[in-house]
Every structure is written in structure tokens, then in C-alpha cells.
C-alpha atoms as a PDB file:
ATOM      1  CA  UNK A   1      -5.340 -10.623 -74.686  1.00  0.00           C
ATOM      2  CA  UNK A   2      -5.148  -8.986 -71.332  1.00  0.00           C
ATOM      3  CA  UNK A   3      -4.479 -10.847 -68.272  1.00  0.00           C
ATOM      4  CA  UNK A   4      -5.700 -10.002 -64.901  1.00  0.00           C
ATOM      5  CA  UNK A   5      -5.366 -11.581 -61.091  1.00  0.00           C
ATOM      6  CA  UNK A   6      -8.217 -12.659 -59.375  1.00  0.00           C
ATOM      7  CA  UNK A   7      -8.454 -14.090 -55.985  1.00  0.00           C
ATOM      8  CA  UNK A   8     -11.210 -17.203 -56.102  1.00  0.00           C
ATOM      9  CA  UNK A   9     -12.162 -19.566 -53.480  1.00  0.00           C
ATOM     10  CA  UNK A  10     -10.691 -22.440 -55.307  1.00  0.00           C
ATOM     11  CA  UNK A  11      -7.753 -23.297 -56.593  1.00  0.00           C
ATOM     12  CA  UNK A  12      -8.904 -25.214 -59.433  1.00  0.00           C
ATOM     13  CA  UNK A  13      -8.781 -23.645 -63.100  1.00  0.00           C
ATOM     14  CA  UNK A  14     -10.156 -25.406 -65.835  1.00  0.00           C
ATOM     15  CA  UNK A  15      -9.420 -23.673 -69.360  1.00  0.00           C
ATOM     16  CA  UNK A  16     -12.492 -21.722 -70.376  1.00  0.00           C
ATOM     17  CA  UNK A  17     -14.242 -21.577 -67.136  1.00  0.00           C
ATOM     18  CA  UNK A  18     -14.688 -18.635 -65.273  1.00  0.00           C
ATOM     19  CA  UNK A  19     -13.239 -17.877 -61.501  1.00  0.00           C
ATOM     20  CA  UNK A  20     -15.290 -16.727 -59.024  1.00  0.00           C
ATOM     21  CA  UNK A  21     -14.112 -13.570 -57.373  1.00  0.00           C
ATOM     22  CA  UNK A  22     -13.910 -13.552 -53.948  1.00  0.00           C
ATOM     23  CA  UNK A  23     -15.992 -11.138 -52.716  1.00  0.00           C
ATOM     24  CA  UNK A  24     -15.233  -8.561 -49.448  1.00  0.00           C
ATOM     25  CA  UNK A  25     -16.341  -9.800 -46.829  1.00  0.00           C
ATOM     26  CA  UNK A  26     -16.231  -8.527 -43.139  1.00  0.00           C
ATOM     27  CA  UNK A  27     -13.263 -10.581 -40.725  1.00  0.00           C
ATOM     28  CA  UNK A  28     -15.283 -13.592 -38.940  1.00  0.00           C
ATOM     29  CA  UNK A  29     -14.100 -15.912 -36.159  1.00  0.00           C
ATOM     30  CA  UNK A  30     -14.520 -19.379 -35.822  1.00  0.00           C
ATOM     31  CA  UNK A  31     -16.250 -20.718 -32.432  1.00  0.00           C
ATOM     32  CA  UNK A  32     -13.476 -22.782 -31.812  1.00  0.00           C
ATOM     33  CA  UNK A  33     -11.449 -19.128 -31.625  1.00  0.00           C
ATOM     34  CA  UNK A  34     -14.136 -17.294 -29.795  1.00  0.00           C
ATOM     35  CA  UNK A  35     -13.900 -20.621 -27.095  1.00  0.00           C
ATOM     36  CA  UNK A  36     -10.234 -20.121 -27.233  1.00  0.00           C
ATOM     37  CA  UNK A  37     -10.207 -16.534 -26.354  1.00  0.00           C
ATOM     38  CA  UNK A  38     -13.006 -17.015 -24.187  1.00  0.00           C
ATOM     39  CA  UNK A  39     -10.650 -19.861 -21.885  1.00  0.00           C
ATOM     40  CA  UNK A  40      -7.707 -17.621 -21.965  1.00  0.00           C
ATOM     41  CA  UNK A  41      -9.852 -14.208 -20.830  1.00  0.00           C
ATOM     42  CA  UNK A  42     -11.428 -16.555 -17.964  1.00  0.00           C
ATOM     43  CA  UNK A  43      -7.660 -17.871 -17.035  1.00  0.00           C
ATOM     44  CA  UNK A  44      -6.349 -14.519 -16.942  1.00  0.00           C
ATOM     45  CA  UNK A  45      -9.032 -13.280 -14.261  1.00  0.00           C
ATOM     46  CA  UNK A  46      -8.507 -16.293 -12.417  1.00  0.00           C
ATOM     47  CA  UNK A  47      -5.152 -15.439 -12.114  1.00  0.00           C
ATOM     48  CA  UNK A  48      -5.576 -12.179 -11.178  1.00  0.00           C
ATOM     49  CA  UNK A  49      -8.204 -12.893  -8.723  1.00  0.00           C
ATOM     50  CA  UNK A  50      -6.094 -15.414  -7.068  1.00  0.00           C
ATOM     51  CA  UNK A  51      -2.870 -12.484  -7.071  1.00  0.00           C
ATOM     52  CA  UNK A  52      -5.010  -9.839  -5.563  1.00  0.00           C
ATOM     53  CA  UNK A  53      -6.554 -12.189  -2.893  1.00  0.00           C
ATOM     54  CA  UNK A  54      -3.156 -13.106  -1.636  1.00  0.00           C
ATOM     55  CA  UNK A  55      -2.114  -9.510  -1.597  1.00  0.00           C
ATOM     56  CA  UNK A  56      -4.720  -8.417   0.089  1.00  0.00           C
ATOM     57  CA  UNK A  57      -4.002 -11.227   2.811  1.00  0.00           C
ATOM     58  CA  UNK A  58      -0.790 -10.174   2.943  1.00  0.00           C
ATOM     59  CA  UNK A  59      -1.383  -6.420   3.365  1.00  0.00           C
ATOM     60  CA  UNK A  60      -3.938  -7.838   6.119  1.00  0.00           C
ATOM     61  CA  UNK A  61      -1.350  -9.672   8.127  1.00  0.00           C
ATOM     62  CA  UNK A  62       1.130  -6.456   7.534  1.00  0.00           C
ATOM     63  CA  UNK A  63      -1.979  -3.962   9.275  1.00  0.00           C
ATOM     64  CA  UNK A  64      -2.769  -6.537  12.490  1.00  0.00           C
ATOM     65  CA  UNK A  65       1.487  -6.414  13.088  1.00  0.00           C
ATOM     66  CA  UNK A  66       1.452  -2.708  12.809  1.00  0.00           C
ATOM     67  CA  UNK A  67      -1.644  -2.461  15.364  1.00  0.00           C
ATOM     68  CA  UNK A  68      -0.198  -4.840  18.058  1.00  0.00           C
ATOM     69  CA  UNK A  69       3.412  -2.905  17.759  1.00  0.00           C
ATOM     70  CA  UNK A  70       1.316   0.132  17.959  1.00  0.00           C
ATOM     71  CA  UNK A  71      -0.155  -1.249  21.104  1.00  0.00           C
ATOM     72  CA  UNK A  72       2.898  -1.898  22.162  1.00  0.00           C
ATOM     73  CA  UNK A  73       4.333   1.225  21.552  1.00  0.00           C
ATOM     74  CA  UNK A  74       1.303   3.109  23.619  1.00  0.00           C
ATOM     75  CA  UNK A  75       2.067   1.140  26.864  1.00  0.00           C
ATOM     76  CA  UNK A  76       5.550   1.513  26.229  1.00  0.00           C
ATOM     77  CA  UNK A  77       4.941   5.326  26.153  1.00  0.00           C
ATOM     78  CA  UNK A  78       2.795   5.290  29.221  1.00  0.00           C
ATOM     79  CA  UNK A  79       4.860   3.454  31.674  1.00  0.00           C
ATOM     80  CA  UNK A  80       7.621   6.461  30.829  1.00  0.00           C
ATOM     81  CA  UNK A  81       5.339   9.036  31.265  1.00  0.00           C
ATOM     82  CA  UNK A  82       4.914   7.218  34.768  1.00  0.00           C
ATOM     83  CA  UNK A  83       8.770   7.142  34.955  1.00  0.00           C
ATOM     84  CA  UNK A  84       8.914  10.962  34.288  1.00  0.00           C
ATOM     85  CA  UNK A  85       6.344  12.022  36.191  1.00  0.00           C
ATOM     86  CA  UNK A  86       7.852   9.645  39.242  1.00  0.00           C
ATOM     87  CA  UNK A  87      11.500  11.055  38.397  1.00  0.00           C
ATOM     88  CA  UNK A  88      10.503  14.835  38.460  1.00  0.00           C
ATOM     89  CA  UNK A  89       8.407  14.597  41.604  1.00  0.00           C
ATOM     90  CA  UNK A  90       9.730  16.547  44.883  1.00  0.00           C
ATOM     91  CA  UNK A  91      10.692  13.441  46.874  1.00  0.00           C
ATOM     92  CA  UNK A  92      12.814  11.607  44.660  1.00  0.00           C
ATOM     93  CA  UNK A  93      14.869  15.170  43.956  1.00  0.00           C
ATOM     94  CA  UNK A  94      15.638  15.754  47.700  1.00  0.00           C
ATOM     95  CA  UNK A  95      16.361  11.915  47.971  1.00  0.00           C
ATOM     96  CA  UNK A  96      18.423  12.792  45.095  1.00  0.00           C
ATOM     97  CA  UNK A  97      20.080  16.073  46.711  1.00  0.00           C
ATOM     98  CA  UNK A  98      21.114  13.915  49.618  1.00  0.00           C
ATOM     99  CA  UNK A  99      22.832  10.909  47.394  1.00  0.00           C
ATOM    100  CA  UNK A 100      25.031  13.656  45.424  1.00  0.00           C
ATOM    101  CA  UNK A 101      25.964  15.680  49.156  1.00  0.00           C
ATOM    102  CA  UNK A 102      23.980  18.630  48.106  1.00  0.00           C
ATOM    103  CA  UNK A 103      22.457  20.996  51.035  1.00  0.00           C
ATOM    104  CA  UNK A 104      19.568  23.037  51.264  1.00  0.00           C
ATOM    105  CA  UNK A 105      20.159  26.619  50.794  1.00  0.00           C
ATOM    106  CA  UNK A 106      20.029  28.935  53.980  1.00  0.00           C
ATOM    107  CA  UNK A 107      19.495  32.835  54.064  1.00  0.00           C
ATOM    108  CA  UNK A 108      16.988  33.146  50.749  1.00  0.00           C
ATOM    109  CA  UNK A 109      16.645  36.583  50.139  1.00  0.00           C
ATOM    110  CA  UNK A 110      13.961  37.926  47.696  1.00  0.00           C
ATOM    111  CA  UNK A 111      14.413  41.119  45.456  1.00  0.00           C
ATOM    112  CA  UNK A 112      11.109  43.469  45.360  1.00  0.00           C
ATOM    113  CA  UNK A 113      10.644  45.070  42.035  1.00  0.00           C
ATOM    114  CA  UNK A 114       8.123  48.029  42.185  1.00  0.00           C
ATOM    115  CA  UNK A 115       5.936  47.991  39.175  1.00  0.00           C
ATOM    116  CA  UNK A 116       4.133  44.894  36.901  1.00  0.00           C
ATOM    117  CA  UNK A 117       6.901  42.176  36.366  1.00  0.00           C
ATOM    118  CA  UNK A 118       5.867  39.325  33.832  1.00  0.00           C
ATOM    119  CA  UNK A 119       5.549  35.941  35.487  1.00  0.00           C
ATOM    120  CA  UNK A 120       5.008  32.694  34.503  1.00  0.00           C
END
């Protein structure tokens, strides 16, 4: 007498009655999984929603510091171009000139080249 393994959907085995095979069937989920999944997916996003928001208000905060130092910066820049232009004009080099006991020079002679000379 051969013997052979079948799977059945009960465990019950009466002598001289006959199992019922399980049959294949396709994987299934309970609702109470699909729910399950369905909480944890919804968590999940409201996590990520709630990460992204706060990055993006802190990347916000981040951009309105750069402007104002940028701001900043662009007045800062201005009031020494003012300075430069102030330091390099003709009045404050003689005033200059007199403060470090220079003198003005006497006796400028020119030299005449004949012919095109470059100038700038």
C-alpha cells in the first residue's frame, strides 16, 4: 500500500475517509491587513509631509538671512566705492602732499617724440 502526503484544510482524519486536497489558490489578504497597510502607508506620508514642510521653512528662513546680508553687503560696497572715489580725488592728494612735506615739482620739461607714440 502506497502512502502519499496531502495538504487538506483540516486536520481531522477519520480512517477510511478521504482528505480534501487543498487546492492552488492565488495569495489573498485579509481587510484587516489591507487596513493595516493602508494606516501605515497614510502615517508614512504624514511623516514625510510634516519633514519636508519644516525643511522647506527652514531653507526659507536660510534664503531671507542670505538676502538681508546681501543687502548689507551692497551698501557696504557702496559707501567704499564713495571712500575710494573721495580718497583718489585731486584735493585730498595735495592735502595729502602737504601732511607728508612733499613739494610741487618746478622746471617740468616735456620730451617731443617725432612720429605716432601709443597713448593711453
Amino acid at each position: 500500500m502506497n502512502r502519499y502526503l496531502t495538504l487538506t484544510q483540516s486536520s481531522s482524519v477519520r480512517f477510511g475517509e478521504r482528505k480534501r486536497v487543498l487546492k492552488n489558490r492565488s495569495f489573498r489578504l485579509g481587510n484587516i491587513t489591507l487596513n493595516l497597510m493602508l494606516a501605515v502607508l497614510i502615517c508614512a506620508a504624514g511623516v514625510y509631509y510634516i519633514f519636508e514642510v519644516n525643511n522647506l521653512a527652514t531653507k526659507g528662513y536660510d534664503i531671507k538671512k542670505m538676502e538681508s546680508d546681501l543687502e548689507t553687503l551692497k551698501k557696504e560696497n557702496e559707501q567704499l566705492n564713495i571712500r575710494a572715489a573721495e580718497l583718489k580725488s585731486m584735493h585730498n592728494i595735495e592735502e595729502k602732499t602737504k601732511d607728508l612735506n612733499m613739494t610741487a615739482p618746478k622746471d617740468v620739461s616735456y620730451i617731443n617724440l617725432p612720429g605716432n607714440v601709443a597713448m593711453k
